[in-house]
Protein backbone atom coordinates (compact mmCIF):
# COMPACT_ATOMS: atom_id res chain seq x y z
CA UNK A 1 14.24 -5.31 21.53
CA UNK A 2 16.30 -3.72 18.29
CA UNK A 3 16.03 -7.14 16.80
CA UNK A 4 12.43 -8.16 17.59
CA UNK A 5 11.66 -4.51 15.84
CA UNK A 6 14.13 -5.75 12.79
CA UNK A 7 12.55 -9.02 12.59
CA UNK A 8 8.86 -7.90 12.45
CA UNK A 9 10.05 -5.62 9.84
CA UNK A 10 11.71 -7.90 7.55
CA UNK A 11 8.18 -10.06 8.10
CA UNK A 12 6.09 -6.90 6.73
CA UNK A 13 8.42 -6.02 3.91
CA UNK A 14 8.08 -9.79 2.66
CA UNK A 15 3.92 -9.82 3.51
CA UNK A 16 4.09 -6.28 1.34
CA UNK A 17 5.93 -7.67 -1.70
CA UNK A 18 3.55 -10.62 -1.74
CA UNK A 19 0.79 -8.51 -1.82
CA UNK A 20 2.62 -6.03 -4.37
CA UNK A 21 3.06 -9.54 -6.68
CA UNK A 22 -0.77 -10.17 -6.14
CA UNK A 23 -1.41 -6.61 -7.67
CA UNK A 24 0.34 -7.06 -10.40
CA UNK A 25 -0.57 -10.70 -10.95
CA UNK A 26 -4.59 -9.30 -10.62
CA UNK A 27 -3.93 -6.74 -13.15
CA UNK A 28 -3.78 -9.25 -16.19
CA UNK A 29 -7.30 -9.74 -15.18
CA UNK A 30 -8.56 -6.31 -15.34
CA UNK A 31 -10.02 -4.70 -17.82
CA UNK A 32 -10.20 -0.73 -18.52
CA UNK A 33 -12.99 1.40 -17.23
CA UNK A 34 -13.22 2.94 -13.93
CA UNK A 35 -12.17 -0.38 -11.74
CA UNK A 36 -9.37 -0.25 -14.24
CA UNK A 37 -8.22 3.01 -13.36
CA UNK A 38 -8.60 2.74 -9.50
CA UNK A 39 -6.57 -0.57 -9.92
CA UNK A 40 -3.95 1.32 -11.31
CA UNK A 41 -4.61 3.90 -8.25
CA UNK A 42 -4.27 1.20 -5.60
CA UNK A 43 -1.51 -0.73 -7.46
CA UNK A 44 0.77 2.90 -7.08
CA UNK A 45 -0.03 3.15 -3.23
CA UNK A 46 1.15 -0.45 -2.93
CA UNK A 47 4.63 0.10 -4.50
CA UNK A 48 4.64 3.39 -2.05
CA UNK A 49 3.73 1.66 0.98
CA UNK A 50 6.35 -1.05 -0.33
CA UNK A 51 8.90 1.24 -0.92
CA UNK A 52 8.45 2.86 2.62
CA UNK A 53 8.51 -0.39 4.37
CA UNK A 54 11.57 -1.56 2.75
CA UNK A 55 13.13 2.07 4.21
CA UNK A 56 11.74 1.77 7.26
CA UNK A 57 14.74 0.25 8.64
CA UNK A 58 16.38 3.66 8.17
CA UNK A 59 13.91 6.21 9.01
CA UNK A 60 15.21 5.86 12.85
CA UNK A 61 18.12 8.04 11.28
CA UNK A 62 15.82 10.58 10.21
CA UNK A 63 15.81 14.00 12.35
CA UNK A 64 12.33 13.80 14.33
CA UNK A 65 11.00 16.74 12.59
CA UNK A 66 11.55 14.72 9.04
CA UNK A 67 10.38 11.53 10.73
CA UNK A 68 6.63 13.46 11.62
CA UNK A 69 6.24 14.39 8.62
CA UNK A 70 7.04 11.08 7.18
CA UNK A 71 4.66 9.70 9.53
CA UNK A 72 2.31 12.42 8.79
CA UNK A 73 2.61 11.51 5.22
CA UNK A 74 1.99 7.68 5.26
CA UNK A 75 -1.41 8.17 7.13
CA UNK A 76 -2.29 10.63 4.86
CA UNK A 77 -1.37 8.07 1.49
CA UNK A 78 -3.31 5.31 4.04
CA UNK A 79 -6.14 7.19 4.89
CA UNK A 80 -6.70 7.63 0.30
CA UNK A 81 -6.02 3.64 -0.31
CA UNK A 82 -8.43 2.25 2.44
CA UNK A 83 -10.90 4.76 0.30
CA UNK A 84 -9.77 3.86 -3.22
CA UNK A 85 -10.04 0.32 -2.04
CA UNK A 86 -13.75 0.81 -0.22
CA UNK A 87 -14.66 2.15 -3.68
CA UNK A 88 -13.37 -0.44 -5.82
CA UNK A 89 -14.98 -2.85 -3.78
CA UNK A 90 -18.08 -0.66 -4.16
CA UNK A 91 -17.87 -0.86 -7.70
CA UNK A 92 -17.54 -4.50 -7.79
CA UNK A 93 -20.66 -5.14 -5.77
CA UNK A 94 -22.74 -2.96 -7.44
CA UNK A 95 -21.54 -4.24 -11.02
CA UNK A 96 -22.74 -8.09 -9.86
CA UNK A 97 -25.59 -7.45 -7.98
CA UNK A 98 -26.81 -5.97 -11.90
């Protein structure tokens, strides 16, 4: 079971760098302004959720009262991208449909 865990995590490390690469490869393509700065927003939660995917193969180390508020912690920084990303997305829409 340790190594079904191990391999899905290795999977979701490499899906998160990919994505990581497509937010920096985007940013050539952005401009200032206000999606400008919520890029920049989203592109910092993506190196955080990168960064705690690429640990996750440690955190099982972690004392469980560390680990909940680890936990506690990535919901919380997942919770604020799905709504900086809902808003960017907002902003795009509204900014074609002028």
């Amino acid at each position: 079971m340790e190594n079904i865990s191990l391999i899905i995590t290795i999977l979701a490390v490499a899906i998160m760098l990919y994505a990581l690469w497509q937010v920096f490869a985007l940013k050539q393509h952005i401009q200032g302004g206000m999606v400008g700065r919520r890029w920049k927003i989203l592109a910092g939660l993506v190196v955080l959720f990168a960064l705690g995917y690429i640990g996750m193969p440690f955190m099982g180390k972690l004392p469980p009262e560390t680990l909940n508020i680890v936990v506690a912690v990535i919901f919380l920084f997942g919770a604020v991208y799905v709504v900086v990303t809902i808003s960017l997305i907002k902003r795009i829409i509204l900014a074609l449909s002028e």
